[in-house]
N, C-alpha and C. Protein backbone atom coordinates (compact mmCIF):
# COMPACT_ATOMS: atom_id res chain seq x y z
N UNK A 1 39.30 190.73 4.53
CA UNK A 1 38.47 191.84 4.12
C UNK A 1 38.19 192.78 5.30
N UNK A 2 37.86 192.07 6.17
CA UNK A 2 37.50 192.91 7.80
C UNK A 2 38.57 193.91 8.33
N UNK A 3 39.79 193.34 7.90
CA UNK A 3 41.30 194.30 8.42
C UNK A 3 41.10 195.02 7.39
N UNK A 4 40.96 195.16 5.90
CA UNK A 4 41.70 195.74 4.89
C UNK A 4 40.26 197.25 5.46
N UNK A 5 39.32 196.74 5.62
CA UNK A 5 38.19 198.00 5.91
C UNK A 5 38.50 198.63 7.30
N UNK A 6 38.81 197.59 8.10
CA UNK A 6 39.07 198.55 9.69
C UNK A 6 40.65 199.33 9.18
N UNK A 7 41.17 199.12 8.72
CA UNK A 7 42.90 199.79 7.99
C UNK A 7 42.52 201.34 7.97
N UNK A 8 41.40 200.91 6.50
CA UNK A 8 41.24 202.05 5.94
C UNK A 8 40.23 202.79 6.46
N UNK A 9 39.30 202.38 7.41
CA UNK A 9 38.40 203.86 8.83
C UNK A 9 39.98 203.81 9.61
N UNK A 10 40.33 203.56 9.99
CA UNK A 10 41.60 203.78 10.87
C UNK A 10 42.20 204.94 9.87
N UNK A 11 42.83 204.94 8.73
CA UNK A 11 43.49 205.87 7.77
C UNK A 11 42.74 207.29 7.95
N UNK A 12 41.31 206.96 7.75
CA UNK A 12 40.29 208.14 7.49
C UNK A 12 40.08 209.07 8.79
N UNK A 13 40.09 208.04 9.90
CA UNK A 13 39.89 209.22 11.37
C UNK A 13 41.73 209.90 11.62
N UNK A 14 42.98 208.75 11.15
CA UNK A 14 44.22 210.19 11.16
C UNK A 14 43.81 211.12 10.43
N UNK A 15 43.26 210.85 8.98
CA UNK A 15 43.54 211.86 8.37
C UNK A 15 42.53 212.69 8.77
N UNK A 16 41.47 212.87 9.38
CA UNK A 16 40.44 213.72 10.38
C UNK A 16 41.69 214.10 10.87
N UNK A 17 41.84 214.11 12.40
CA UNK A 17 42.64 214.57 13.05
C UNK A 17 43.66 215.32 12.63
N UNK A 18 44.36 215.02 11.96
CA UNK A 18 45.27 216.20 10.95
C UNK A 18 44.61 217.23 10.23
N UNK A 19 43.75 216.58 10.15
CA UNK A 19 43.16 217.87 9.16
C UNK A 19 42.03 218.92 10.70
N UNK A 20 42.03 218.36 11.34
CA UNK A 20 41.63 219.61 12.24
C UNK A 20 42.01 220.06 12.97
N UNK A 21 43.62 219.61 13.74
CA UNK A 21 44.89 220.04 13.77
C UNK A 21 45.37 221.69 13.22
N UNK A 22 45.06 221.64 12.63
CA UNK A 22 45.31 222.30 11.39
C UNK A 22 44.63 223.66 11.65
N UNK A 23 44.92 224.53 11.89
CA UNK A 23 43.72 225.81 12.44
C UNK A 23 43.17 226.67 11.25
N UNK A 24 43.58 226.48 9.90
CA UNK A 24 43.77 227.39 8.84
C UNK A 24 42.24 226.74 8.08
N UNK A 25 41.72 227.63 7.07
CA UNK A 25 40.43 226.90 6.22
C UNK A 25 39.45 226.79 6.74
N UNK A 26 38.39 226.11 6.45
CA UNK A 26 37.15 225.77 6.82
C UNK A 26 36.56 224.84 7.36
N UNK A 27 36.12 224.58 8.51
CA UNK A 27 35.75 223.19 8.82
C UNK A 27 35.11 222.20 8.70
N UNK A 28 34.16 223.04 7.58
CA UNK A 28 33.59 222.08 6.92
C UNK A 28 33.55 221.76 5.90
N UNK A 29 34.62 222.34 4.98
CA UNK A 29 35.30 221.50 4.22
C UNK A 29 36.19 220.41 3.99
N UNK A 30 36.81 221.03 5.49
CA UNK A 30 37.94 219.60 6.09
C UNK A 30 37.32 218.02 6.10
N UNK A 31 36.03 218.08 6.48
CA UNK A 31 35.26 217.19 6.87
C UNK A 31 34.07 216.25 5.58
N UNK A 32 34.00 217.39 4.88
CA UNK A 32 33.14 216.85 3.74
C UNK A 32 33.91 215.86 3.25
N UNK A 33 32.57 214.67 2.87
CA UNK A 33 32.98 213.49 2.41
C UNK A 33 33.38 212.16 3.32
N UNK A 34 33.65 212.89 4.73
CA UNK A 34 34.23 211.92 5.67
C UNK A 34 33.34 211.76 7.22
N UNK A 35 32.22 212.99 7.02
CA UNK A 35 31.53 212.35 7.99
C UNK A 35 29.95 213.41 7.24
N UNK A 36 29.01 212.29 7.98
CA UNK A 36 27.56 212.61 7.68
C UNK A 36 27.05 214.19 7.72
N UNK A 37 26.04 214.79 6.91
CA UNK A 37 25.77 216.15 7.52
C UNK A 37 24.98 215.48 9.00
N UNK A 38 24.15 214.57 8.87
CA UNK A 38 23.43 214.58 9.74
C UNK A 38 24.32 213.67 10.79
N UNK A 39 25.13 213.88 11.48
CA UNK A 39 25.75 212.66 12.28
C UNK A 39 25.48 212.80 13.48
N UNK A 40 24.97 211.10 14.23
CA UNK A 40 24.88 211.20 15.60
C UNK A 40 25.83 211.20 16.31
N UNK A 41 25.34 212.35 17.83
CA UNK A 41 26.52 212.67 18.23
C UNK A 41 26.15 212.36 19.75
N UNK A 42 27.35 211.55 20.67
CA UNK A 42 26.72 211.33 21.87
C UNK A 42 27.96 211.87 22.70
N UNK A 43 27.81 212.62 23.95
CA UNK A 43 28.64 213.19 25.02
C UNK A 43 28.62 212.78 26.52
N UNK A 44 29.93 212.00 26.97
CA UNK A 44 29.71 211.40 28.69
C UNK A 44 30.81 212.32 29.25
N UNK A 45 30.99 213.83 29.47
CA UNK A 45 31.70 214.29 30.54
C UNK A 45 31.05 215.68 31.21
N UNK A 46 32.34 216.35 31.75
CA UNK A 46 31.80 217.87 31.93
C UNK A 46 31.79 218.26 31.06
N UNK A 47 30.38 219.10 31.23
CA UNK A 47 29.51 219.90 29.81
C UNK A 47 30.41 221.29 29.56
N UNK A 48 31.79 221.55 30.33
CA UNK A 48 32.63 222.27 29.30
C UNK A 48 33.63 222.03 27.80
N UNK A 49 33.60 220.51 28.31
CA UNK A 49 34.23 220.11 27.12
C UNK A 49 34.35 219.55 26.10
N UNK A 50 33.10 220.12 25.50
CA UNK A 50 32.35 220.17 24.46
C UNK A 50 33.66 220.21 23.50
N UNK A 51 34.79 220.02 22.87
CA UNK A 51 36.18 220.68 22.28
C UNK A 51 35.96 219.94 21.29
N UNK A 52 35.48 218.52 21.03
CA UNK A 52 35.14 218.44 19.25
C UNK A 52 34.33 218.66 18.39
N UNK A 53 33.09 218.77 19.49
CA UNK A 53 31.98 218.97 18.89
C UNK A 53 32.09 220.48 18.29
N UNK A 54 32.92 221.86 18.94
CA UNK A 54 33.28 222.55 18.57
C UNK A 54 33.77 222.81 17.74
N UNK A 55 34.87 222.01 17.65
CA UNK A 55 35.62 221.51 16.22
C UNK A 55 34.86 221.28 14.88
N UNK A 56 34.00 220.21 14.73
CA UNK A 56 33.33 219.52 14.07
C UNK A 56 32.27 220.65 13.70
N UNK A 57 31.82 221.32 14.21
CA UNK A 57 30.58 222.47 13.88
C UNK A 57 31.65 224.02 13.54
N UNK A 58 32.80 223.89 13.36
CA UNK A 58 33.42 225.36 13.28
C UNK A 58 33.17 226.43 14.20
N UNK A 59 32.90 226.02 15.08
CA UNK A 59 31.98 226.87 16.81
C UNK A 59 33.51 228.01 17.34
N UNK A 60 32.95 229.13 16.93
CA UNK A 60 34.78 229.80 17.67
C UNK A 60 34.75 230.08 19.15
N UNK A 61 35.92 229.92 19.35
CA UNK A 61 36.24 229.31 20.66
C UNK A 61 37.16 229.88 20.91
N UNK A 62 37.62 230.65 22.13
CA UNK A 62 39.42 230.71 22.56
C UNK A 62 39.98 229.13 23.50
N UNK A 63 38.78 228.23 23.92
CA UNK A 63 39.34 227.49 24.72
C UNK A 63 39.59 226.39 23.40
N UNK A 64 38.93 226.14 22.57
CA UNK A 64 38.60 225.55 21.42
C UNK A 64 40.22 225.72 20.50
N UNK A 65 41.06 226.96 20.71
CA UNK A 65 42.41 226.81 20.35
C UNK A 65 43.21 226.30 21.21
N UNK A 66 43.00 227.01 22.23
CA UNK A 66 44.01 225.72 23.56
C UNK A 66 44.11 224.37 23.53
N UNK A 67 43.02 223.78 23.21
CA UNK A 67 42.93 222.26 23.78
C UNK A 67 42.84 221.53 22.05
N UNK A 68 44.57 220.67 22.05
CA UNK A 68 44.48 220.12 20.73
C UNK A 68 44.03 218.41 21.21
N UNK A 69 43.50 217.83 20.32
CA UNK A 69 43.62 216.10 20.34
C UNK A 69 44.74 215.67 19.55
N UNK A 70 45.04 215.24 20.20
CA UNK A 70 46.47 214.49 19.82
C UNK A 70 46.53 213.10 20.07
N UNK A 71 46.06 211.98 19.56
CA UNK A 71 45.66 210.48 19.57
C UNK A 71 46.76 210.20 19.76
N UNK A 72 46.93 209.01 20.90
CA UNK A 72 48.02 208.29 21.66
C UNK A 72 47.64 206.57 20.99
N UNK A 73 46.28 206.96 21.02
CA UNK A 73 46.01 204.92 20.09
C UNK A 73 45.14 205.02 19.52
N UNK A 74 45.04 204.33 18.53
CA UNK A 74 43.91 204.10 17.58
C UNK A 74 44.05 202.62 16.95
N UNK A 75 42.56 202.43 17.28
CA UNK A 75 42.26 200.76 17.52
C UNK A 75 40.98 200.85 16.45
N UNK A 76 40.97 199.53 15.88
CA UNK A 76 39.60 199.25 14.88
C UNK A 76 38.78 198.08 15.03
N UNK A 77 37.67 198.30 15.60
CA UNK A 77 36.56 197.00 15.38
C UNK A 77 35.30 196.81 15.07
N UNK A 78 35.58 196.56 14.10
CA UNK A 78 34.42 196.28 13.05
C UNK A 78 34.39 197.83 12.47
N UNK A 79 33.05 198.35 12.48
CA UNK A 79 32.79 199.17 11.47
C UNK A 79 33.75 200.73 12.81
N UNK A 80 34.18 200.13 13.76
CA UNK A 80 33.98 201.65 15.01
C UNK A 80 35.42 201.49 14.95
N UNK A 81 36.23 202.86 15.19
CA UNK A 81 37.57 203.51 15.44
C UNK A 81 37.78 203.98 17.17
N UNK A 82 38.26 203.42 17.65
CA UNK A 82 38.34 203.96 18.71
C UNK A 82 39.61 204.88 18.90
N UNK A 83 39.84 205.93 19.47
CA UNK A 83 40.41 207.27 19.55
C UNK A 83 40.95 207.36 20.93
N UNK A 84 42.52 207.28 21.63
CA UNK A 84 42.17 207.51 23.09
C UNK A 84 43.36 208.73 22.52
N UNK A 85 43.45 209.24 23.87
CA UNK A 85 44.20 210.58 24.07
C UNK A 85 44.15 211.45 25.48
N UNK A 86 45.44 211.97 26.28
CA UNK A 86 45.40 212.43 27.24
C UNK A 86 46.09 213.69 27.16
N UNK A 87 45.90 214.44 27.93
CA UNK A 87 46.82 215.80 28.03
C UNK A 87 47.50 215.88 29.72
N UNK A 88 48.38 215.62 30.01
CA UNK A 88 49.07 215.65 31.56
C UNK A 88 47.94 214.82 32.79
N UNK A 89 47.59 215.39 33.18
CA UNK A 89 46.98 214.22 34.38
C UNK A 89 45.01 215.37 34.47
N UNK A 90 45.32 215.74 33.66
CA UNK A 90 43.92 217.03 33.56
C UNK A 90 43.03 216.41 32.83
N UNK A 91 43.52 216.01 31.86
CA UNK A 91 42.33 215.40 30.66
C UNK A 91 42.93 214.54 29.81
N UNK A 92 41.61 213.69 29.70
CA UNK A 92 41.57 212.04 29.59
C UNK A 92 40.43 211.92 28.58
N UNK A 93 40.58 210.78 26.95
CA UNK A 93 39.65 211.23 26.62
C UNK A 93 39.54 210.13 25.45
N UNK A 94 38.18 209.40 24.76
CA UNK A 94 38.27 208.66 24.08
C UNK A 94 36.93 209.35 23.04
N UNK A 95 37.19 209.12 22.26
CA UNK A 95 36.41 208.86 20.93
C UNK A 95 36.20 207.97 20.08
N UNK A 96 34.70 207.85 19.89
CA UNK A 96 34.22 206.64 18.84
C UNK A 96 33.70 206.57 18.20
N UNK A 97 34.41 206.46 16.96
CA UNK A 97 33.90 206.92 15.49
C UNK A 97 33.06 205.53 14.66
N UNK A 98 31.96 205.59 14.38
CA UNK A 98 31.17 204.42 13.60
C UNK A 98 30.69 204.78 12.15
N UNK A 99 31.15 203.83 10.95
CA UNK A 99 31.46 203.85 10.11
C UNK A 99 30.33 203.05 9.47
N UNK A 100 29.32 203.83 7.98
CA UNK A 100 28.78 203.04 7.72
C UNK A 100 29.11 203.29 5.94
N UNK A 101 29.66 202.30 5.11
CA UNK A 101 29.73 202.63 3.82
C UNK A 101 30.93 203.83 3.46
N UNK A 102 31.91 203.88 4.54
CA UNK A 102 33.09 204.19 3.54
C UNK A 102 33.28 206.07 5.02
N UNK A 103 32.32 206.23 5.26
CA UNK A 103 31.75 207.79 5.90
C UNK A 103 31.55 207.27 7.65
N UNK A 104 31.93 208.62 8.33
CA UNK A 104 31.54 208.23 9.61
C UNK A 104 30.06 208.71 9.45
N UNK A 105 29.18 207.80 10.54
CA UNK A 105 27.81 208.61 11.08
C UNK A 105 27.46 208.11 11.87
N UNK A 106 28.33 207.91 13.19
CA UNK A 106 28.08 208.21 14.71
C UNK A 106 29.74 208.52 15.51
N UNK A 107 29.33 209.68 16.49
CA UNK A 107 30.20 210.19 17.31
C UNK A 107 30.19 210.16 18.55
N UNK A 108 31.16 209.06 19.34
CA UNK A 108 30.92 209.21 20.61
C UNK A 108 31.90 209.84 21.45
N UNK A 109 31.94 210.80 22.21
CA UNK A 109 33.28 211.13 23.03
C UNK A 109 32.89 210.80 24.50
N UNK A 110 34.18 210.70 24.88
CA UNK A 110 34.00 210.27 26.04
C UNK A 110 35.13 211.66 26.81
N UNK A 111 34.78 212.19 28.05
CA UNK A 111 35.83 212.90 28.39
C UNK A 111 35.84 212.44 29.56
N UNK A 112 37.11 212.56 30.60
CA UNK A 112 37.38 212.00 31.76
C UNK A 112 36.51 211.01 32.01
N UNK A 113 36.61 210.05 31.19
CA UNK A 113 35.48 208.72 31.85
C UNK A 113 36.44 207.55 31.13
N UNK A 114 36.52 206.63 32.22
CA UNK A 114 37.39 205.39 31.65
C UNK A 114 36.18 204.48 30.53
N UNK A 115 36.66 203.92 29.48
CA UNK A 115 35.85 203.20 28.81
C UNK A 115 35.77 201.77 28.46
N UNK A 116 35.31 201.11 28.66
CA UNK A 116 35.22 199.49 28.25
C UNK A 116 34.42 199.18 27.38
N UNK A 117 34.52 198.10 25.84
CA UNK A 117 33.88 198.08 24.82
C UNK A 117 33.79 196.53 24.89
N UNK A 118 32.93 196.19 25.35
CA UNK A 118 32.46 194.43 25.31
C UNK A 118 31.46 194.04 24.24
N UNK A 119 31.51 193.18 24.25
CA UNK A 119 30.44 192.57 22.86
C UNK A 119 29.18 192.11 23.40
N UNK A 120 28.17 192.27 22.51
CA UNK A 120 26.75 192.21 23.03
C UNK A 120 26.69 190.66 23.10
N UNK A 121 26.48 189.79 23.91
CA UNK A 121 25.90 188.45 23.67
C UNK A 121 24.96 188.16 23.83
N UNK A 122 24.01 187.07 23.33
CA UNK A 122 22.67 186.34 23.68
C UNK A 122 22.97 186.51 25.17
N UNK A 123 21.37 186.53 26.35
CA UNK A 123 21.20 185.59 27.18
C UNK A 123 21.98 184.22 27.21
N UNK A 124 21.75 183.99 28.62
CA UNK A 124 22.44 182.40 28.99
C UNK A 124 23.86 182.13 28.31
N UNK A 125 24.57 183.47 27.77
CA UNK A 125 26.22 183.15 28.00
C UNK A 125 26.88 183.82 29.19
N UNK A 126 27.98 182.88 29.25
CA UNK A 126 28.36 182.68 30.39
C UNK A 126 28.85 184.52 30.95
N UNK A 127 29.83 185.08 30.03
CA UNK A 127 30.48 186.15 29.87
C UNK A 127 30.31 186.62 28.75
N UNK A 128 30.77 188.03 28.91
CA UNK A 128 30.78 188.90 27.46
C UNK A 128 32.49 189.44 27.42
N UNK A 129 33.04 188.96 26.21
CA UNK A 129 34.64 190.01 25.95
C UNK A 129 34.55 191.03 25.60
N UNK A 130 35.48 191.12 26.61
CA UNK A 130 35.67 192.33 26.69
C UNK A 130 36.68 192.48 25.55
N UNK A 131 36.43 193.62 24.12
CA UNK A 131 36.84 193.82 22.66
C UNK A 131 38.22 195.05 23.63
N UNK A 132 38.09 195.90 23.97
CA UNK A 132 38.84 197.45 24.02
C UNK A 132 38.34 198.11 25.26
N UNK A 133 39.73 198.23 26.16
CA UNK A 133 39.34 199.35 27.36
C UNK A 133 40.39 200.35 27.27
N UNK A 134 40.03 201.10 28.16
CA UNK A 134 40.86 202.27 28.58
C UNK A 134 42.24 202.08 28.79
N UNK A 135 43.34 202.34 28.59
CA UNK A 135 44.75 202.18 29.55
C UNK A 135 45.73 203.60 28.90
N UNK A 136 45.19 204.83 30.01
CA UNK A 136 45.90 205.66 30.18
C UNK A 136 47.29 205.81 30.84
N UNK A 137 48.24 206.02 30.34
CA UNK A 137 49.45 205.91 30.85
C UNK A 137 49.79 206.52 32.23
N UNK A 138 48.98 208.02 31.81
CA UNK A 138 49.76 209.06 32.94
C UNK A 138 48.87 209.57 33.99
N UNK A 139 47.47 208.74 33.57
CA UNK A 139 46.09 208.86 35.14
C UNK A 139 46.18 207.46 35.17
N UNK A 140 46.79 206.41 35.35
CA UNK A 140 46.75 205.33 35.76
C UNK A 140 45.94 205.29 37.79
N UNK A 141 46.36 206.43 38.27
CA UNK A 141 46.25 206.75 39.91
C UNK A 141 45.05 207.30 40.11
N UNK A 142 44.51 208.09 38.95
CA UNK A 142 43.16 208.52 39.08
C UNK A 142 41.96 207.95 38.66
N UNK A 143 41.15 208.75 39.85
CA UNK A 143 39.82 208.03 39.85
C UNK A 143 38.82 209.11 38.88
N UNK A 144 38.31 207.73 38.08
CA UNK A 144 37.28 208.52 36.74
C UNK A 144 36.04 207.69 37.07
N UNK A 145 34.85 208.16 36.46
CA UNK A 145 33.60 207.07 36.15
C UNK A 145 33.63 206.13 34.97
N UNK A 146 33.38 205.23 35.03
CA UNK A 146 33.57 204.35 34.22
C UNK A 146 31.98 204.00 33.51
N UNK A 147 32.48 204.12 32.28
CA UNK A 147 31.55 203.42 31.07
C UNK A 147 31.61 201.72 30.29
N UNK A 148 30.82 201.02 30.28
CA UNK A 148 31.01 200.49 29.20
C UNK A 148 29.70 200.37 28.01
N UNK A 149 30.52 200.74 26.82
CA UNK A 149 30.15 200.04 25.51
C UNK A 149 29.80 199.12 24.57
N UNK A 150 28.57 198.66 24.26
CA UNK A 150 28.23 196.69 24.38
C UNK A 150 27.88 197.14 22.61
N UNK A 151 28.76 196.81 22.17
CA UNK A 151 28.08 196.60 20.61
C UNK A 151 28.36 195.00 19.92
């Protein structure tokens, strides 16, 4: 049951991405049905690159046409989609989509920041697994700040 639901948020954030790909229509029609009006939204980079949140609010932009997301992996755990994606050695970038009842309603991006997603444990264990990290192909050499994510 757990795969057949992480499958199908996995299905729902491509078909996001394609559909905002897409420069033609409305953006918030693209989106109705698939994410909250009210959705939380959290941001860890430089405060220029704001580029989905732009997206996601129909915000016009000339830099907002330049810069496409183009997902290199997409990973599912539990109710959250994780999103990575790079553009040449400039920008580096993850997103994390949390899923409650079929709809996203929380947004996390991450820009130039490496990310690690470990699992919350009780006190008095030994370690926490680490679920999903970062592994950029083509900044493997560069130095980013690093996050991690404990859900």
């Amino acid at each position: 049951m757990n795969s057949e639901r992480e499958n199908n948020n996995k299905a729902i954030v491509k078909t996001l991405y394609k559909a905002l790909a897409c420069t033609c229509g409305d953006t918030n029609k693209k989106v109705t049905g698939i994410i909250v009006d009210d959705l939380e939204w959290w941001f860890h980079g430089p405060q220029n690159c704001h580029y989905m949140m732009k997206l996601l609010t129909g915000e016009p932009s000339n830099i907002n046409n330049s810069f496409k997301f183009e997902p290199r992996s997409v990973d599912a755990i539990d109710d959250r989609v994780i999103v990575e994606g790079w553009e040449g050695a400039k920008a580096y970038w993850v997103h994390v989509w949390t899923f409650k009842d079929g709809v996203i309603t929380q947004f996390r991006e991450y820009f130039n920041t490496w990310l690690t997603v470990t699992e919350l444990r009780p006190m008095g264990w030994l370690r926490s697994t680490t679920l999903w990290q970062s592994h950029p192909r083509d900044l493997a050499k560069r130095s980013l700040p690093g996050l991690m994510l404990a859900i």
